[in-house]
N, C-alpha and C. Protein backbone atom coordinates (compact mmCIF):
# COMPACT_ATOMS: atom_id res chain seq x y z
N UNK A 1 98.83 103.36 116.66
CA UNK A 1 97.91 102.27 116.55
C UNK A 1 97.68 101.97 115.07
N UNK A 2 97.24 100.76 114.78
CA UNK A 2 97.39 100.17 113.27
C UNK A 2 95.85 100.01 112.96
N UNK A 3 95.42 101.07 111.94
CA UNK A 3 93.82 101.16 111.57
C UNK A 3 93.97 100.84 109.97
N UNK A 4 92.95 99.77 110.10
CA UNK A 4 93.12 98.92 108.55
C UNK A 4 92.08 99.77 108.00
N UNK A 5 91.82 99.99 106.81
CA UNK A 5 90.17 100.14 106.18
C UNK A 5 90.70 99.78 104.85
N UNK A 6 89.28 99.14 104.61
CA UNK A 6 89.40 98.10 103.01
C UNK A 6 88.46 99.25 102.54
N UNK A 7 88.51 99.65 101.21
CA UNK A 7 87.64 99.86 100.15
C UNK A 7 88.04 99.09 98.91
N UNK A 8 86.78 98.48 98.48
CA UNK A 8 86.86 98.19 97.06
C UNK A 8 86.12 98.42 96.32
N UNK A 9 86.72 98.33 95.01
CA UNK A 9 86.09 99.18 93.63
C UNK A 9 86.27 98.18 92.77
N UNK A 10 84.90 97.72 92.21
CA UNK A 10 85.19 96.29 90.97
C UNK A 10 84.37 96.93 89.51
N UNK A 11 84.86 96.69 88.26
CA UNK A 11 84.24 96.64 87.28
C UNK A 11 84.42 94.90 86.69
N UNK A 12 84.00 95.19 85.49
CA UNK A 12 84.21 93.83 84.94
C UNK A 12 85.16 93.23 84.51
N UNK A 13 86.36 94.33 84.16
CA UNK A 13 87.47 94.19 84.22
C UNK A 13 88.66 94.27 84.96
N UNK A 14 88.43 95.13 85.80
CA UNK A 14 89.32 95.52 87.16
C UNK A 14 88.78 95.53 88.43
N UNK A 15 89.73 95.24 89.43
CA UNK A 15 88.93 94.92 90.71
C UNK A 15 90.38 95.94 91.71
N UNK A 16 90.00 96.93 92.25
CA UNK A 16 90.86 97.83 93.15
C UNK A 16 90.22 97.57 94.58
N UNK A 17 91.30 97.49 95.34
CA UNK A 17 91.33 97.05 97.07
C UNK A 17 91.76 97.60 97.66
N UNK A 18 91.59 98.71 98.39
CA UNK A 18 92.63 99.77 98.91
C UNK A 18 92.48 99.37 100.68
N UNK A 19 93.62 98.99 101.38
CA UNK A 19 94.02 98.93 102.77
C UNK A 19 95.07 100.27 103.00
N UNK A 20 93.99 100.89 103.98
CA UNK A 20 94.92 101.76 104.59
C UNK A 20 95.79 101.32 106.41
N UNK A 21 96.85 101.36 105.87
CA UNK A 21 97.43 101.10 106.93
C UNK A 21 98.10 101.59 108.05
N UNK A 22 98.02 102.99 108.04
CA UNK A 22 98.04 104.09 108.33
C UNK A 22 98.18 105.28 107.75
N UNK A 23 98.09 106.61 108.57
CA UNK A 23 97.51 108.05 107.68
C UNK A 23 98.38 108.13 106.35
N UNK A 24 99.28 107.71 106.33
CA UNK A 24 100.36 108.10 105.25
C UNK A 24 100.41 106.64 104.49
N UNK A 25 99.96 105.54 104.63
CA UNK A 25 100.51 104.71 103.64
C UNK A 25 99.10 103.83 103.25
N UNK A 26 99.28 103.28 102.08
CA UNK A 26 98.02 102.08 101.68
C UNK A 26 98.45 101.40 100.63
N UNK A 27 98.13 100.16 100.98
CA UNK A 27 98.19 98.94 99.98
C UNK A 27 97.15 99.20 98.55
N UNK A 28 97.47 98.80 97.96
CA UNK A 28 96.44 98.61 96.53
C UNK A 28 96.14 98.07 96.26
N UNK A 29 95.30 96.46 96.25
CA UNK A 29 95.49 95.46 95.35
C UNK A 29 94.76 95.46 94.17
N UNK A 30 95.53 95.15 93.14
CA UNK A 30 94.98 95.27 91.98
C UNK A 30 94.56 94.05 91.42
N UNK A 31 93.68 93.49 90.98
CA UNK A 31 93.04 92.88 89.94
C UNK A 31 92.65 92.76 88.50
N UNK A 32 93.08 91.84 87.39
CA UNK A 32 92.52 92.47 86.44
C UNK A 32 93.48 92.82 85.60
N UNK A 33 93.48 93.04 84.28
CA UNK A 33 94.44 93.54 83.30
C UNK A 33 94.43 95.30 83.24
N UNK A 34 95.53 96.20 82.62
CA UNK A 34 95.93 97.30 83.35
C UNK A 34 96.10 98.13 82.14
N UNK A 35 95.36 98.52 81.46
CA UNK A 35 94.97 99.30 80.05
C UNK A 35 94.18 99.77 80.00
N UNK A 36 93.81 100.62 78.82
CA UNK A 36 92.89 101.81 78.33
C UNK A 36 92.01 101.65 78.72
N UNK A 37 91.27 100.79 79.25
CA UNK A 37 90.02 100.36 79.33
C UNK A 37 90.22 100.58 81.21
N UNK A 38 90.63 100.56 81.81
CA UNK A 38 91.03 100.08 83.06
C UNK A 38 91.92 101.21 83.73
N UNK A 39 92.32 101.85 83.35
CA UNK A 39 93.65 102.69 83.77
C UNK A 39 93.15 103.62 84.44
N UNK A 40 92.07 104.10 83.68
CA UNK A 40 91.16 105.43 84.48
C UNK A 40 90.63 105.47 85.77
N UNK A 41 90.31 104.35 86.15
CA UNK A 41 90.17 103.59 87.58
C UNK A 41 90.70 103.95 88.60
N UNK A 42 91.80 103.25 88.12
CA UNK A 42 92.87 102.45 88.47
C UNK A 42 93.51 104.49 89.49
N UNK A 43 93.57 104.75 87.92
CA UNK A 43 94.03 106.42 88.34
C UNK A 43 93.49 106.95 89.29
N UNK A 44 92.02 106.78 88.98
CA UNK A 44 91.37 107.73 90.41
C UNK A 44 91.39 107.37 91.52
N UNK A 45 91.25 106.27 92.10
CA UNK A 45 91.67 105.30 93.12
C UNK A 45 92.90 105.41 93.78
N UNK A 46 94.32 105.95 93.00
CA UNK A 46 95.43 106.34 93.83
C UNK A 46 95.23 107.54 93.66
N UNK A 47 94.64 108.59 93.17
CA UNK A 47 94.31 110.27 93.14
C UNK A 47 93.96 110.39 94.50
N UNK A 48 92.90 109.59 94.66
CA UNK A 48 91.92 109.60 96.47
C UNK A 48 93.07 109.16 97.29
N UNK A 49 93.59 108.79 97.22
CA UNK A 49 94.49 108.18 98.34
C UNK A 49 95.63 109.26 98.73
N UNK A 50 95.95 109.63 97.75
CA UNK A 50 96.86 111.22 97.79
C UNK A 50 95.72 111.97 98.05
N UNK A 51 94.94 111.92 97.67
CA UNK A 51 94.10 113.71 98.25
C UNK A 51 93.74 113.39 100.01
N UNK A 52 93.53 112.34 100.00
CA UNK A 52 93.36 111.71 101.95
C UNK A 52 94.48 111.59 102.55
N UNK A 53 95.54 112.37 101.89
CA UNK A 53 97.15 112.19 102.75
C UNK A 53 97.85 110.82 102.70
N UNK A 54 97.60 110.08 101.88
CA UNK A 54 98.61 108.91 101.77
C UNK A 54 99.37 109.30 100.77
N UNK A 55 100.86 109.65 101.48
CA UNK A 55 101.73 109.71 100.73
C UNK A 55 102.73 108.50 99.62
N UNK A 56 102.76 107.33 100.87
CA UNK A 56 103.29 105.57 99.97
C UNK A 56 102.17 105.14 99.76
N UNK A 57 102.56 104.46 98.65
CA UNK A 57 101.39 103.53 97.94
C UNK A 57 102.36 102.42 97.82
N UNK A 58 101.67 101.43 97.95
CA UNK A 58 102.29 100.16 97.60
C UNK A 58 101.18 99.60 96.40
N UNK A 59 101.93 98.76 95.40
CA UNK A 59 100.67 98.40 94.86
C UNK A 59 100.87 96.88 93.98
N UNK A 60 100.04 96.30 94.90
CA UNK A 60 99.97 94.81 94.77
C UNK A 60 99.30 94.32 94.04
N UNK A 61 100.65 93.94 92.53
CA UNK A 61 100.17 93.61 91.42
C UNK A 61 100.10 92.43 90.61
N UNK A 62 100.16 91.28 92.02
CA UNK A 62 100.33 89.63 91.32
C UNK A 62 98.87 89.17 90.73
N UNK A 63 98.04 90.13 90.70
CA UNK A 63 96.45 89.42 89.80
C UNK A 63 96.52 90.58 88.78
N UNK A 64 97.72 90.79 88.34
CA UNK A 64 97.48 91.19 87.24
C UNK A 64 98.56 91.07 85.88
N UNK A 65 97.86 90.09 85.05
CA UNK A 65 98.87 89.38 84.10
C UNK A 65 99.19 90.28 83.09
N UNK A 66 98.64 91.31 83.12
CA UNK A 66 99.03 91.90 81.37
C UNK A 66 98.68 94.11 81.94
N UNK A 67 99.74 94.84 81.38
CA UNK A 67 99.72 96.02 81.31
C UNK A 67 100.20 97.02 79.89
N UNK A 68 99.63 97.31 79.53
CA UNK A 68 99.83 98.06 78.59
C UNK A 68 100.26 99.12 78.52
N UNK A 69 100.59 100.28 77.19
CA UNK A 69 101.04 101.77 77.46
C UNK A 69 100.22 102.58 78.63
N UNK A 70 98.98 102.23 78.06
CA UNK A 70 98.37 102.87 79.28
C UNK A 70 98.24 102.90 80.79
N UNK A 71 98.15 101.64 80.88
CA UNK A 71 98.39 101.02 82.39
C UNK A 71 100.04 101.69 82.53
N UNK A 72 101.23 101.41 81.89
CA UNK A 72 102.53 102.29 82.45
C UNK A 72 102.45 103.63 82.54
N UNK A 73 101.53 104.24 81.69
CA UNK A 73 101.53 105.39 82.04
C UNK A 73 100.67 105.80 83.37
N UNK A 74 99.64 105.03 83.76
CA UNK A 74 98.93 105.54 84.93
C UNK A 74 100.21 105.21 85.85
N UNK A 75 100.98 104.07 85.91
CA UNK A 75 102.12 104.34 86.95
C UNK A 75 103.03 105.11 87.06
N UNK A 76 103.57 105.50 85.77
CA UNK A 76 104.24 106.38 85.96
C UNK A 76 103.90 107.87 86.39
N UNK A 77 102.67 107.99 86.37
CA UNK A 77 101.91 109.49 86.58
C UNK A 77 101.97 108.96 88.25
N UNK A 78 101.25 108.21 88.87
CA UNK A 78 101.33 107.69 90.20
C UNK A 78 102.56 108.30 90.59
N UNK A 79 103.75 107.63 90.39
CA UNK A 79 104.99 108.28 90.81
C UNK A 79 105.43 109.31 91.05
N UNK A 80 105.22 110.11 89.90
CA UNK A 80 104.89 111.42 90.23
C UNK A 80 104.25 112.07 91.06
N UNK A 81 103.42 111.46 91.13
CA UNK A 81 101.99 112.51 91.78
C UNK A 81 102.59 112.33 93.56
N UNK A 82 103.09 110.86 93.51
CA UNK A 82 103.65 110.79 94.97
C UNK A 82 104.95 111.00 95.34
N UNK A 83 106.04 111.53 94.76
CA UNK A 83 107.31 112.34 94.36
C UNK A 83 106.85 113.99 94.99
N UNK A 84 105.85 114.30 94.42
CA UNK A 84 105.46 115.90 94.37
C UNK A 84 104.86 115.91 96.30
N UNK A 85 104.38 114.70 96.52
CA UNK A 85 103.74 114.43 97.77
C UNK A 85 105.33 114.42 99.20
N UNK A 86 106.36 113.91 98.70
CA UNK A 86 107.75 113.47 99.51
C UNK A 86 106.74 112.10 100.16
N UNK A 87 106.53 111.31 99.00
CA UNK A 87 106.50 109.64 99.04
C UNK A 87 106.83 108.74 98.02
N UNK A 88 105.80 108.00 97.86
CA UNK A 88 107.03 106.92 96.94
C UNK A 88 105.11 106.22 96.50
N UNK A 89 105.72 105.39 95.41
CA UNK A 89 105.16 104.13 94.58
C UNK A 89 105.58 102.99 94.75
N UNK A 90 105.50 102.35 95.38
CA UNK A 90 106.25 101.02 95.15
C UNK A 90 105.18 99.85 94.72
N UNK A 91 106.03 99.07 93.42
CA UNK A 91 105.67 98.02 93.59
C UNK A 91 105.52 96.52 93.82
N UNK A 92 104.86 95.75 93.84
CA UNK A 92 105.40 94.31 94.11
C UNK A 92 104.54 93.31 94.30
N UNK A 93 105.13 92.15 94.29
CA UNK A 93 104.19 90.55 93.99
C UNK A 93 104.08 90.79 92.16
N UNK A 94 104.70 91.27 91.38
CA UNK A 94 104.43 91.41 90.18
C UNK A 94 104.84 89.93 89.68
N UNK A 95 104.23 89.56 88.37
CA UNK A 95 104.18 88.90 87.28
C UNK A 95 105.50 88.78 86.65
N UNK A 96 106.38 87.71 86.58
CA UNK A 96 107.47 87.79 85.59
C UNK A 96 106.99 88.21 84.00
N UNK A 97 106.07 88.46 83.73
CA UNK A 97 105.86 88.99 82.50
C UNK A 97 105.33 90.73 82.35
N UNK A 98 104.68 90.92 83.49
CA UNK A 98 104.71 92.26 84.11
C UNK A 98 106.13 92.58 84.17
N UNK A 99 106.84 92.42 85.28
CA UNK A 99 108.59 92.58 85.42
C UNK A 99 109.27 92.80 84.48
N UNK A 100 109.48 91.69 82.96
CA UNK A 100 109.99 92.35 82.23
C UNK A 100 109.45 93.55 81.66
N UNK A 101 108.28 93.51 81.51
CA UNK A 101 108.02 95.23 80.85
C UNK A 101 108.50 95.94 81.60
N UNK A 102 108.09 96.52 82.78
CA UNK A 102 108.66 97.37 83.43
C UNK A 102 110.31 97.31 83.50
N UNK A 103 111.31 96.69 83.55
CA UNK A 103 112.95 96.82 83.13
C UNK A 103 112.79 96.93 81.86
N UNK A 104 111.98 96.13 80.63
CA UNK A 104 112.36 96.96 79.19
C UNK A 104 111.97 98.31 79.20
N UNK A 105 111.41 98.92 79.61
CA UNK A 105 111.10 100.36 79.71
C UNK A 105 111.20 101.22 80.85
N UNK A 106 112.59 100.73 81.62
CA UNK A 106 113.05 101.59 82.56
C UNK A 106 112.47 102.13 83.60
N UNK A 107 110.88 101.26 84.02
CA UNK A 107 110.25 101.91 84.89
C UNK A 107 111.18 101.32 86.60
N UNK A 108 111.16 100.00 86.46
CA UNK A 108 111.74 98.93 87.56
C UNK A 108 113.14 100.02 87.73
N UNK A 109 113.71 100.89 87.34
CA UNK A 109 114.93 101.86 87.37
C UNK A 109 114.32 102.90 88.56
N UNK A 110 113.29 103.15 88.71
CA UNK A 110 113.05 104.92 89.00
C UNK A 110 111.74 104.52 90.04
N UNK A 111 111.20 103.18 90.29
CA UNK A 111 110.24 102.88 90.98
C UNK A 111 110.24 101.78 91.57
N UNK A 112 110.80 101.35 92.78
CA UNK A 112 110.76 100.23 93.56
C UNK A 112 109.88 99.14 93.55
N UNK A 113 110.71 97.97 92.85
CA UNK A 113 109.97 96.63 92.43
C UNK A 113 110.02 95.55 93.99
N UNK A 114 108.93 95.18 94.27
CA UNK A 114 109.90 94.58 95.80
C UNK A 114 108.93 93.42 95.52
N UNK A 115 109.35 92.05 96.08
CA UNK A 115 108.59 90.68 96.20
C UNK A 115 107.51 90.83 96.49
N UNK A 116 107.26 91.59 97.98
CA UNK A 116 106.04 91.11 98.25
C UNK A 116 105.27 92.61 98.79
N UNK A 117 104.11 92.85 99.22
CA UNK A 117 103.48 93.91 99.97
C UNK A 117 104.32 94.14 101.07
N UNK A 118 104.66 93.11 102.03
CA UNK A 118 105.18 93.32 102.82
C UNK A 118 106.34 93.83 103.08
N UNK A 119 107.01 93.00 102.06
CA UNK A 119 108.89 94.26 102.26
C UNK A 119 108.42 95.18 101.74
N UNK A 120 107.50 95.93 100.77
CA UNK A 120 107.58 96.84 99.96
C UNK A 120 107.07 97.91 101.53
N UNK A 121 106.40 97.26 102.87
CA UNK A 121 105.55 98.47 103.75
C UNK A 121 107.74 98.38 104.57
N UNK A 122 107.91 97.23 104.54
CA UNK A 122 109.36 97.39 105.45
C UNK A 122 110.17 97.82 104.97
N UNK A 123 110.04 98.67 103.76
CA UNK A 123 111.01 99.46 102.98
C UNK A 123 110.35 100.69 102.88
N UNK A 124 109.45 100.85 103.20
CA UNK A 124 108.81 102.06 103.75
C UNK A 124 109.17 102.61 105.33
N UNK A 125 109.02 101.92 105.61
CA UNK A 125 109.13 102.15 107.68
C UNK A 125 110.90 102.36 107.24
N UNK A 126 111.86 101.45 106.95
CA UNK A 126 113.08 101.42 107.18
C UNK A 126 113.14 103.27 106.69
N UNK A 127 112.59 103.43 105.51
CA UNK A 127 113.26 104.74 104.75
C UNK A 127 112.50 105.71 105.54
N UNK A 128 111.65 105.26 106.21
CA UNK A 128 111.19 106.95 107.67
C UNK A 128 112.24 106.78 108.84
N UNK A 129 113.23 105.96 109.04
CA UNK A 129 113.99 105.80 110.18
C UNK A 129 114.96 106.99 110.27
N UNK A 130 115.57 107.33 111.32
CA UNK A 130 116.53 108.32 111.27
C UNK A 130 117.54 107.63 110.86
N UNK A 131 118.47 108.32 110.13
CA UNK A 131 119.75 107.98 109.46
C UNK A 131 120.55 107.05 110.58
N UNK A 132 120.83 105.42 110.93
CA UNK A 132 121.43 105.07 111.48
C UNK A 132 123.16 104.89 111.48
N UNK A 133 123.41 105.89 110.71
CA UNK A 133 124.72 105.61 110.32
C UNK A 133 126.08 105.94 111.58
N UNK A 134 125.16 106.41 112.76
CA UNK A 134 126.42 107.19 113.60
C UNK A 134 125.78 106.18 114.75
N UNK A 135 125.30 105.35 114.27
CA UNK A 135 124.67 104.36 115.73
C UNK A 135 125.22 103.06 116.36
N UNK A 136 126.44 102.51 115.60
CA UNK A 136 127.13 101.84 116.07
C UNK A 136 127.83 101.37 114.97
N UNK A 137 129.00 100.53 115.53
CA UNK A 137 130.17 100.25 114.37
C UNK A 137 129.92 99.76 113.32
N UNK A 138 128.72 98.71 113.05
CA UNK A 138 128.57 98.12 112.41
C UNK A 138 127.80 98.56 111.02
N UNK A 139 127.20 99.87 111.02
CA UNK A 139 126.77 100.50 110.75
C UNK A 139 127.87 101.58 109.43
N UNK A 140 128.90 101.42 109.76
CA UNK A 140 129.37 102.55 109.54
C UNK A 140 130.04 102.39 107.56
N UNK A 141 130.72 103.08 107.47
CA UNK A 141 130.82 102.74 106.02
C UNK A 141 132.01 101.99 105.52
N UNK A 142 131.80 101.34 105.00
CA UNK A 142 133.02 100.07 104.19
C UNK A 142 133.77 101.02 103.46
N UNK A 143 135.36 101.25 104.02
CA UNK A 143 136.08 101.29 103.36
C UNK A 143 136.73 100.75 102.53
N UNK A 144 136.65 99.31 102.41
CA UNK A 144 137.48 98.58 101.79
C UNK A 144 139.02 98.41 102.21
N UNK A 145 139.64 97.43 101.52
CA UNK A 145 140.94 97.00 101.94
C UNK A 145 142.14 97.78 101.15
């Protein structure tokens, strides 16, 4: 069964939205610019979500125009923290100016950038599926010509 719960957390600068969408996964939405000022938040807010057993995080970052060292580093610690968990970070709805930072600094390499919340939960479900590779022909692996 599909049990939503919203919490949100606003300062004057950042605004965090957490949908849980089930025991293991939750949306994030973020608000707000993503730096020193903001990051600490931002941090504890996916800390709780791992300590309550959500292993995926998705985190929906189109209201947020600008991230700094700090803000990459709270993601990149995220990653981690949900790596050590056997889950994932993903993110998406990002900012073409967000986007490039993350590929100039190799994060978009090691942490799933996806369009929207939604492929980012259907790239979640797909990667809990059992390996379909022995499930029919079509399936199977391209040898080439």
């Amino acid at each position: 069964m599909d049990k939503r719960e919203g919490r949100v957390v606003k300062t004057d600068e950042l605004s965090v939205e957490v949908s849980v969408i089930d025991p293991q996964v939750a949306v994030v939405v973020v608000q707000g610019e993503l730096d020193t000022e903001t990051g600490t938040l931002l941090h504890h807010q996916l800390a709780n979500q791992l300590m309550h057993g959500r292993q995926h995080l998705v985190l929906d970052l189109r209201a947020v125009p600008f991230v700094d060292s700090s803000g990459l580093s709270v993601l990149i610690r995220a990653g981690n923290d949900t790596k050590r968990v056997e889950g994932s970070l993903r993110l998406a709805a990002v900012s073409p100016e967000v986007r490039r930072l993350l590929d100039l600094t190799g994060i978009s390499v090691s942490m799933p950038v996806h369009a929207s919340p939604e492929e980012a939960l259907f790239a979640i479900a797909a990667a809990s599926l059992p390996d379909a590779g022995t499930s029919g022909p079509e399936t199977g692996t391209n040898t080439g010509e």
